[in-house]
Protein backbone atom coordinates (compact mmCIF):
# COMPACT_ATOMS: atom_id res chain seq x y z
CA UNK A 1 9.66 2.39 8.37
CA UNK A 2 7.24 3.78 11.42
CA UNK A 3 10.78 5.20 13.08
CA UNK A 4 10.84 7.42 10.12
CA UNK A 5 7.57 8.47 10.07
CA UNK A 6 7.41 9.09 13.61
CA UNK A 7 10.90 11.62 13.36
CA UNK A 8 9.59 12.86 10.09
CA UNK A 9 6.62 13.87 11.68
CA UNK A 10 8.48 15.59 14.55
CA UNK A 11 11.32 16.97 12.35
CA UNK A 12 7.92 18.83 10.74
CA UNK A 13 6.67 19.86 13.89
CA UNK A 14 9.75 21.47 14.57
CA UNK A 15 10.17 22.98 11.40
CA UNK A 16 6.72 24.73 11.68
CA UNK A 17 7.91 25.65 15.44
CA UNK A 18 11.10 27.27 13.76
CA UNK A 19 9.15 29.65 10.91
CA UNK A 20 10.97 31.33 8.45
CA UNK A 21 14.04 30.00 9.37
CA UNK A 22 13.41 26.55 7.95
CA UNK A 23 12.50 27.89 4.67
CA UNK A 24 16.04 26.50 3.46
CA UNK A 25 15.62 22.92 4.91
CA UNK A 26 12.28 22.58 3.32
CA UNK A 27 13.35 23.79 -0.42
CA UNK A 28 15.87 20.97 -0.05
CA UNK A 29 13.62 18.49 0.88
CA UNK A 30 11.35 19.08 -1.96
CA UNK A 31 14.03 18.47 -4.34
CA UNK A 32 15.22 15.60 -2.88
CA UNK A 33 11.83 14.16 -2.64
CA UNK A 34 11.72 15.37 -6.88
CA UNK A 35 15.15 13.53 -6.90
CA UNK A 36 14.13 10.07 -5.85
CA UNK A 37 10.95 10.00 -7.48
CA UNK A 38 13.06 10.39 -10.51
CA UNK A 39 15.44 7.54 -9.05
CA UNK A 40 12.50 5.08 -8.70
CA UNK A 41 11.60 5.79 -12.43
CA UNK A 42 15.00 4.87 -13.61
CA UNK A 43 14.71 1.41 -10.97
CA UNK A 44 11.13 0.37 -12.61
CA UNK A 45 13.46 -0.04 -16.40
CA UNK A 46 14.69 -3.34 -14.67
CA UNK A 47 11.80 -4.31 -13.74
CA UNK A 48 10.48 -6.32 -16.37
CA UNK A 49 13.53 -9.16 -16.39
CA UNK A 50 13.18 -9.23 -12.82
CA UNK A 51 9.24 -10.35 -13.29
CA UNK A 52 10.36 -12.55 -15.51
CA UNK A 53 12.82 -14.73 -13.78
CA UNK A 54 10.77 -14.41 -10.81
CA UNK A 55 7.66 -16.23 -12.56
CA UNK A 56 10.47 -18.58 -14.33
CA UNK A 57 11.71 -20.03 -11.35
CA UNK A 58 7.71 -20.65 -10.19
CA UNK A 59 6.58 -22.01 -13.20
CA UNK A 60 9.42 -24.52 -13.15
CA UNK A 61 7.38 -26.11 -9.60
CA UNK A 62 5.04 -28.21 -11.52
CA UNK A 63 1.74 -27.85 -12.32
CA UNK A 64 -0.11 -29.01 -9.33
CA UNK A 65 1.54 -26.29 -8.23
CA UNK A 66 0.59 -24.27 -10.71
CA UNK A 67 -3.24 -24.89 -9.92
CA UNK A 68 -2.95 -23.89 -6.13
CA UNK A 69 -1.11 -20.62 -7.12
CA UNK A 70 -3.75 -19.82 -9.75
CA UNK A 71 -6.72 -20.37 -7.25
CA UNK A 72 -4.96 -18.16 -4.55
CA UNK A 73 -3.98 -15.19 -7.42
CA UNK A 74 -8.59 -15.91 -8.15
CA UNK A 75 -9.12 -15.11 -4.56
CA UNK A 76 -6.90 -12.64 -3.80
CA UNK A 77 -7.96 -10.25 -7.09
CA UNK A 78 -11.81 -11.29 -5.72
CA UNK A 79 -10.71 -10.56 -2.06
CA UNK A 80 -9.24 -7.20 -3.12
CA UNK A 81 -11.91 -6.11 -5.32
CA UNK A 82 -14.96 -6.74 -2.75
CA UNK A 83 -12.86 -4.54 -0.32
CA UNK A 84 -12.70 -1.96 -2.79
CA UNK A 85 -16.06 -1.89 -4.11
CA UNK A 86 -18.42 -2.34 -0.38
CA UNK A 87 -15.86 -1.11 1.93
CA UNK A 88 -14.09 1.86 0.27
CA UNK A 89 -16.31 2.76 -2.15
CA UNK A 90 -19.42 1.80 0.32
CA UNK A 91 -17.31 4.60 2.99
CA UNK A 92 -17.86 6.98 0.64
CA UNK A 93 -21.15 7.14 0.08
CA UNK A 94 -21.68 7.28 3.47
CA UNK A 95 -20.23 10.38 4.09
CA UNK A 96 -21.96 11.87 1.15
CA UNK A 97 -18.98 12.10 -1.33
CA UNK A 98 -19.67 11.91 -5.00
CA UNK A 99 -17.81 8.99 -6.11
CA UNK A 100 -18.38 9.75 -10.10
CA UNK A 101 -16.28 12.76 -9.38
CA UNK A 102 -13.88 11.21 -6.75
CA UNK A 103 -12.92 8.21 -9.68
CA UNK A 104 -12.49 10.87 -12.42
CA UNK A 105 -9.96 12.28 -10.09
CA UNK A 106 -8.17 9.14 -8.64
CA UNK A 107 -8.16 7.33 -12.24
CA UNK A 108 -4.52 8.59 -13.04
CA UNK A 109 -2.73 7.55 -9.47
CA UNK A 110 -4.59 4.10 -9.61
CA UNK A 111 -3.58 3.79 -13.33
CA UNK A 112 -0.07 4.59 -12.16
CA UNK A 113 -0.38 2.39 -9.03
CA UNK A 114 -1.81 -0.43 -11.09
CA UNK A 115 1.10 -0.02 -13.91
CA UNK A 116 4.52 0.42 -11.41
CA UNK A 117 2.80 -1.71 -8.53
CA UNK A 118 3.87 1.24 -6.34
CA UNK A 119 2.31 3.42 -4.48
CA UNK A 120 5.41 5.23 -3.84
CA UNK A 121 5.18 6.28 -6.96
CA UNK A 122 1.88 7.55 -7.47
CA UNK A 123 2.45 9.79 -4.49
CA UNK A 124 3.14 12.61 -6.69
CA UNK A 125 -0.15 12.27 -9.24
CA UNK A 126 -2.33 11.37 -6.07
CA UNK A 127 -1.38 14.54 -4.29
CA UNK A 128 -1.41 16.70 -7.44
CA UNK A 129 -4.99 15.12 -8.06
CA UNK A 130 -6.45 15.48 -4.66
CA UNK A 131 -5.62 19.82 -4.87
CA UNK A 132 -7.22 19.21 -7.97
CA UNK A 133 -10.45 17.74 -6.41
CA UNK A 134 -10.41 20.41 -3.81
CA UNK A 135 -9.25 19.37 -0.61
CA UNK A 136 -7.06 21.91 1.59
CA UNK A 137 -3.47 21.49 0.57
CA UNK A 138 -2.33 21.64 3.94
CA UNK A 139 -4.77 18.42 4.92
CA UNK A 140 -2.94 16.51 1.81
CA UNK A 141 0.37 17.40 3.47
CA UNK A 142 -0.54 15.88 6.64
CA UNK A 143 -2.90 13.47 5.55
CA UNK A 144 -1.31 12.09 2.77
CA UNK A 145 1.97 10.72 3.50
CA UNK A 146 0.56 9.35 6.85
CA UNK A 147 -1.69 6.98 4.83
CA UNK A 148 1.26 6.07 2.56
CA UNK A 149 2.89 4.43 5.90
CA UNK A 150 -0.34 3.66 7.82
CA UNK A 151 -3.38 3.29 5.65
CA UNK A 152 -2.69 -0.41 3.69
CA UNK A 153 -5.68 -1.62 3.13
CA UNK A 154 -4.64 -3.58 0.18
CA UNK A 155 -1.19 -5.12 1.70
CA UNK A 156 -3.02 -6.44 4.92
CA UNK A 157 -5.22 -7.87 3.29
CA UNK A 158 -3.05 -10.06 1.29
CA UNK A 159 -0.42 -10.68 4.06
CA UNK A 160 -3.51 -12.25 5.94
CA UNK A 161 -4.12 -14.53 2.85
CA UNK A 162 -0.46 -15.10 2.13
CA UNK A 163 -0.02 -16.35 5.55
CA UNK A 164 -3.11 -18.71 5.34
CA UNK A 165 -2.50 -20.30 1.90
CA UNK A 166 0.81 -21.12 2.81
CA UNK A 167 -0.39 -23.11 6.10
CA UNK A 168 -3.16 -24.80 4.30
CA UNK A 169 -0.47 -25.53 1.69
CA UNK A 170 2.14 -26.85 4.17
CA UNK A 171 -0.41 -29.04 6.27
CA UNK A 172 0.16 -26.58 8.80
CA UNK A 173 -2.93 -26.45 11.43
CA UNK A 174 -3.57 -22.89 13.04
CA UNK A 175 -6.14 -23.03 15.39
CA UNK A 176 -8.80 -19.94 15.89
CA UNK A 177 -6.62 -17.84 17.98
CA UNK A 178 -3.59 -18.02 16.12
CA UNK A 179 -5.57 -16.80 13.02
CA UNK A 180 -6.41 -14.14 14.92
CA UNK A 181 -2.94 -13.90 16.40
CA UNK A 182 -1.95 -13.28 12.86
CA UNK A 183 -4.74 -11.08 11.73
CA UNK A 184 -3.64 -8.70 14.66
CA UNK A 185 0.05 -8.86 14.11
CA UNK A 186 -0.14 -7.95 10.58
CA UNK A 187 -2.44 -4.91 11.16
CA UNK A 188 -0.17 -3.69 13.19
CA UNK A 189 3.36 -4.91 11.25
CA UNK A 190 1.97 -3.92 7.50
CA UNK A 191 1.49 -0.08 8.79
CA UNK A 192 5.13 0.06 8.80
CA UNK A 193 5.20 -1.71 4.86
CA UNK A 194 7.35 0.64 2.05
CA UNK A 195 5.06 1.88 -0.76
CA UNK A 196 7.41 0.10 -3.06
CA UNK A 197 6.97 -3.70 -5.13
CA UNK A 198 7.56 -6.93 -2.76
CA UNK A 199 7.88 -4.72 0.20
CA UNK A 200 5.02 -6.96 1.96
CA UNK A 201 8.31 -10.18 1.67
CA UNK A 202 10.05 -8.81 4.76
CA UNK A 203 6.51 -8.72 7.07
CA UNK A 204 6.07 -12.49 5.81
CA UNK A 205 9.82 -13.35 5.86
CA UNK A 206 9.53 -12.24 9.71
CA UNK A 207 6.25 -13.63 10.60
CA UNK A 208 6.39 -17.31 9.25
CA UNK A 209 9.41 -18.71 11.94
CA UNK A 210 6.91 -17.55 14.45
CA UNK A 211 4.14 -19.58 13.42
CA UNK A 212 6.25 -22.78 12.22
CA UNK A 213 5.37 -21.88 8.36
CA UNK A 214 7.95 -22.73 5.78
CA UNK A 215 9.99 -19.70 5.08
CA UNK A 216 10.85 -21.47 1.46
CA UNK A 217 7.17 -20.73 0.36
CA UNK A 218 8.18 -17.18 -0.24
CA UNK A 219 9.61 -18.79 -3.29
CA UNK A 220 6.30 -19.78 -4.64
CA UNK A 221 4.87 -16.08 -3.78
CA UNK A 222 7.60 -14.08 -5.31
CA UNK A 223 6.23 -15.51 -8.50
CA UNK A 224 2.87 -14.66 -8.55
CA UNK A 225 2.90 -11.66 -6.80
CA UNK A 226 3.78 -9.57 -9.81
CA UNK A 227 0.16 -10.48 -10.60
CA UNK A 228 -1.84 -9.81 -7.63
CA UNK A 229 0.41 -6.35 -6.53
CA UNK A 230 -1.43 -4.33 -9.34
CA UNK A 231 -4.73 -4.88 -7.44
CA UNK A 232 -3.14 -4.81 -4.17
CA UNK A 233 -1.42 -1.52 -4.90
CA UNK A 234 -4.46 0.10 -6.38
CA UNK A 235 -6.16 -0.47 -3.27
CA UNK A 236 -3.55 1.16 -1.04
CA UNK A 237 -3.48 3.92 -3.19
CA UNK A 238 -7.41 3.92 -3.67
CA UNK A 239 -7.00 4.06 0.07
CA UNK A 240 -4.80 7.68 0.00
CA UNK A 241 -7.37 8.80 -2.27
CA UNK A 242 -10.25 8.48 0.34
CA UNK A 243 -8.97 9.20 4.00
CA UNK A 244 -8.00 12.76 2.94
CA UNK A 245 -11.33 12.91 0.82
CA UNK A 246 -13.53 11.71 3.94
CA UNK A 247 -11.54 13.74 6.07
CA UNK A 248 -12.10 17.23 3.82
CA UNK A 249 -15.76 16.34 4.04
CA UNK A 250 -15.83 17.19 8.57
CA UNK A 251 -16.37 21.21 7.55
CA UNK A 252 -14.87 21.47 11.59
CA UNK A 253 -11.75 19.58 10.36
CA UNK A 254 -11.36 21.99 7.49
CA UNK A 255 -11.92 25.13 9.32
CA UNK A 256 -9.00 23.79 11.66
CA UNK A 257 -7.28 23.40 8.93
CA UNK A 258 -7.46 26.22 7.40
């Protein structure tokens, strides 16, 4: 997805360059964009069977199996939440943003996020909210949908714990530097990760041959993710939330802006 972003962000470049002229081409856009939001609502109605012949096929494993995958969900949700809570939240306070206001304003994109497991989807509500809050409109139209593609907090951090639980699972040594091998990969893969549920399958489903992990442990992931992409999601979209937000805060930035 970065080729996109990278000729959407020169296609808007250009359409600034042109003026009134692109008027047309960006009416059409909107409603395209109001077209497959609508489109992913109609997807997330077969959603539910999905989840549940996803978790079928898991549970059907064993339940040593069973025990491994509900230690690794444990971590991940207490991975994802200490991220949140000292990173995120800790970033804000730094830069003097009042985070009782910032979570009354964020509370309906990460209920949305935390409901659809896509971030995609809360796109709308997290833009609409952020105006809301008080940041420039034109920073949330820059801002914004760059972090959708580039700011993944949430995903990286789980493709870096995918990757590990499957190697300890497998008997799979990785010595020092190809954890951090990984670790860098993944930073740098996940940016290009689609705001939309099991999206973070085709960064593992390309990284494991690499490292000599079993490919067939994606199995065993696809049913358990349903319950770790809520928090995952909510981070990512957490993470939306804030870059703008911290970004509003530089009163040079603004003025720019502006």
């Amino acid at each position: 997805i970065l080729q996109i972003v990278i000729f959407s962000f020169i296609f808007g470049v250009a359409a600034l360059a042109v003026g009134e002229k692109a008027k047309p081409v960006l009416q059409f856009t909107d409603s395209l964009a109001e077209i497959a939001f609508k489109f992913t609502q109609f997807i997330f109605f077969l959603a539910p069977p999905a989840v549940f012949a996803a978790m079928a096929i898991t549970a059907s494993s064993g339940p040593e199996t069973l025990t491994g995958l509900a230690s690794f969900i444990f971590s991940a949700w207490i991975a994802q939440l200490f991220f949140l809570i000292v990173v995120i939240f800790g970033s804000l306070i730094v830069f003097n943003i009042p985070l009782k206001r910032f979570i009354y304003h964020i509370k309906e994109p990460f209920l949305i996020a935390f409901a659809t497991t896509s971030s995609a989807a809360a796109l709308p509500q997290t833009l609409t909210n952020l105006e809301n809050y008080g940041i420039p409109k034109k920073l949330i139209g820059i801002v914004s949908p760059l972090s959708l593609s580039l700011n993944l907090n949430g995903s990286t951090l789980y493709l870096g714990m995918a990757t590990l639980f499957v190697a300890q699972a497998a008997n799979i040594p990785l010595s020092f530097d190809q954890q951090i091998l990984i670790l860098l990969i993944l930073k740098v893969t996940s940016k290009g990760v689609a705001g939309i549920p099991r999206a973070n399958f085709v960064v593992l489903a390309a990284l494991f041959p690499t490292f000599g992990l079993p490919t067939e442990a994606l199995g065993l992931l696809l049913g358990i993710d349903v319950l770790i992409d809520p928090v995952r999601t909510s981070v990512n979209v957490i993470s939306h939330c804030a870059a703008p937000t911290v970004i509003a805060a530089n009163k040079v930035v603004t003025n720019i802006i502006k």
